[in-house]
Protein backbone atom coordinates (compact mmCIF):
# COMPACT_ATOMS: atom_id res chain seq x y z
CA UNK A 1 0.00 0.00 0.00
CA UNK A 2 3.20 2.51 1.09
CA UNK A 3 4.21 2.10 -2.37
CA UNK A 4 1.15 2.60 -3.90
CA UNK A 5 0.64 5.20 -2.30
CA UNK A 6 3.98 6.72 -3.43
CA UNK A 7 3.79 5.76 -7.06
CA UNK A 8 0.35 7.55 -6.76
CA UNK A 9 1.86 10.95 -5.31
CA UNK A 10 4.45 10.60 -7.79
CA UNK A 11 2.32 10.22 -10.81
CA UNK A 12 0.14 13.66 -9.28
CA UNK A 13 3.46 15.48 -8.91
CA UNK A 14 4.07 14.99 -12.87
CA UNK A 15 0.93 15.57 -14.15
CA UNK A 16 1.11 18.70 -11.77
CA UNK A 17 4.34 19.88 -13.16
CA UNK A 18 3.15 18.95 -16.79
CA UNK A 19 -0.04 21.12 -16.12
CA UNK A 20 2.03 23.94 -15.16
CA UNK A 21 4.23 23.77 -18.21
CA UNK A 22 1.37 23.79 -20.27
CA UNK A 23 0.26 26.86 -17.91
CA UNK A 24 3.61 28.62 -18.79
CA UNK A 25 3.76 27.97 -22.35
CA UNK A 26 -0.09 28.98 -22.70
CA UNK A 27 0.92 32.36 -20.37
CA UNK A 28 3.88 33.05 -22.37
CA UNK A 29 1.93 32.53 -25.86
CA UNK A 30 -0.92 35.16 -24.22
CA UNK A 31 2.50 37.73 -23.90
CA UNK A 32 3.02 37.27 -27.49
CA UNK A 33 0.07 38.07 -28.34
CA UNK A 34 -0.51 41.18 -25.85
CA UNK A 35 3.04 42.33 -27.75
CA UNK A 36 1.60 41.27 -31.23
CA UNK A 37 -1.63 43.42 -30.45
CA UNK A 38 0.25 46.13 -28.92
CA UNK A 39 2.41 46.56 -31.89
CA UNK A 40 -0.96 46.45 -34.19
CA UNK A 41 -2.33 49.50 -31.89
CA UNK A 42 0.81 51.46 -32.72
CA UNK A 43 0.91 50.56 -36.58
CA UNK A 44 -2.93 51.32 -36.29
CA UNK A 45 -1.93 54.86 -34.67
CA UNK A 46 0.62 55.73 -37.04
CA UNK A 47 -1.26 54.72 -40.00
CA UNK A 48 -4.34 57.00 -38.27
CA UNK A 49 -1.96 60.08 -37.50
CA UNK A 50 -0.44 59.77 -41.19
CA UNK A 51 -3.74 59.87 -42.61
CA UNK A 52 -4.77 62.88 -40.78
CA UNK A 53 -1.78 64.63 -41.48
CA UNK A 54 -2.40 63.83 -45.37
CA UNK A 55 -5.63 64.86 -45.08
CA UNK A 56 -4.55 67.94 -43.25
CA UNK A 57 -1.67 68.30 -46.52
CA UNK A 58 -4.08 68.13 -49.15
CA UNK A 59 -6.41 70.50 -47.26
CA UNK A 60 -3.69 72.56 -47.40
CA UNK A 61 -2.90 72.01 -51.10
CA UNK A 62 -6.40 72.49 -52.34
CA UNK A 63 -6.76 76.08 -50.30
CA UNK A 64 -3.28 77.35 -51.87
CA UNK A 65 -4.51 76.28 -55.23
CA UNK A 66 -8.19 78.29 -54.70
CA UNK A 67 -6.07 80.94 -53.62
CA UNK A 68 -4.20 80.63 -56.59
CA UNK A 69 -7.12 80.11 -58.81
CA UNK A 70 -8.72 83.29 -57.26
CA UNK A 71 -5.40 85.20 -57.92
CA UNK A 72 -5.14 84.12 -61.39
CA UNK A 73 -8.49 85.41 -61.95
CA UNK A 74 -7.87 88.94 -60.17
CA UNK A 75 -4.71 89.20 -62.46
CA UNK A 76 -6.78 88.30 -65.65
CA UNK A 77 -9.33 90.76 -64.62
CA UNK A 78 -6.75 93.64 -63.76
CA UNK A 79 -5.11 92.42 -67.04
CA UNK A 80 -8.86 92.93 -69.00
CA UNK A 81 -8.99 96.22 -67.55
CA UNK A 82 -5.56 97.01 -68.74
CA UNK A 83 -5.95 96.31 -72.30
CA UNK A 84 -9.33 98.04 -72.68
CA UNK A 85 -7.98 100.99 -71.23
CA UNK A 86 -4.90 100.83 -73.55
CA UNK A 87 -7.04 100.08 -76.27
CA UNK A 88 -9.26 103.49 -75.90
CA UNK A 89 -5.75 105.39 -75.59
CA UNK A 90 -4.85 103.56 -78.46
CA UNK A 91 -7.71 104.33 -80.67
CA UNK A 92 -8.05 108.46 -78.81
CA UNK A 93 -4.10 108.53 -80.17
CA UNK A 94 -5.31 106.95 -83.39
CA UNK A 95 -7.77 109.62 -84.39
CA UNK A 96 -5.62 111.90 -83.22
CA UNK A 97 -3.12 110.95 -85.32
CA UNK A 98 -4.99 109.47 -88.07
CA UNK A 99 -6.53 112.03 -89.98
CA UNK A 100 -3.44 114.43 -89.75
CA UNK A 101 -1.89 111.45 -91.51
CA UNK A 102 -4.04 111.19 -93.82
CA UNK A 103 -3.55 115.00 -94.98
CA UNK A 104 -0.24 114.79 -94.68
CA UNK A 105 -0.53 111.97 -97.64
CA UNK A 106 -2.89 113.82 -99.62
């Protein structure tokens, strides 16, 4: 019966330790994955903060190029008024000088 009894303790003490290698190797497979899952929050960040600052750069992009656009337009406008007013100084000198011209030919 004593050695029964010992062979018995024995055999629990294994299967004990084997249960608590299993417990280790599942605890240090959980750590993997809390590292794993950690790094995906970070990647998950960066990729997040990256986007916003794109978004935030193309924001920025499209109000410089209404800016531009607008700018443009002011010019072209400034531009119009230019040549119509060079125009009528044009065509004032041109009757001005036109007809004396003309007599002068005749």
């Amino acid at each position: 019966g004593v050695i029964d009894e010992k062979d018995r303790i024995i055999a629990q003490s294994r299967a004990l330790k084997e249960q608590a290698m299993k417990y280790k190797e599942t605890a240090a497979e959980l750590e993997r994955c809390k590292g794993l899952l950690v790094r995906a929050e970070t990647v998950a960040d960066e990729r997040s903060h990256l986007y916003s600052q794109r978004a935030a750069k193309q924001e920025e992009a499209e109000l410089k190029l209404r800016d531009a656009e607008l700018r443009l337009s002011q010019m072209q406008a400034s531009l119009q008024t230019m040549e119509g007013s060079l125009e009528r100084q044009l065509s004032k000198e041109e009757s001005r000088v036109g007809p004396s011209n003309k007599k002068k030919r005749s």
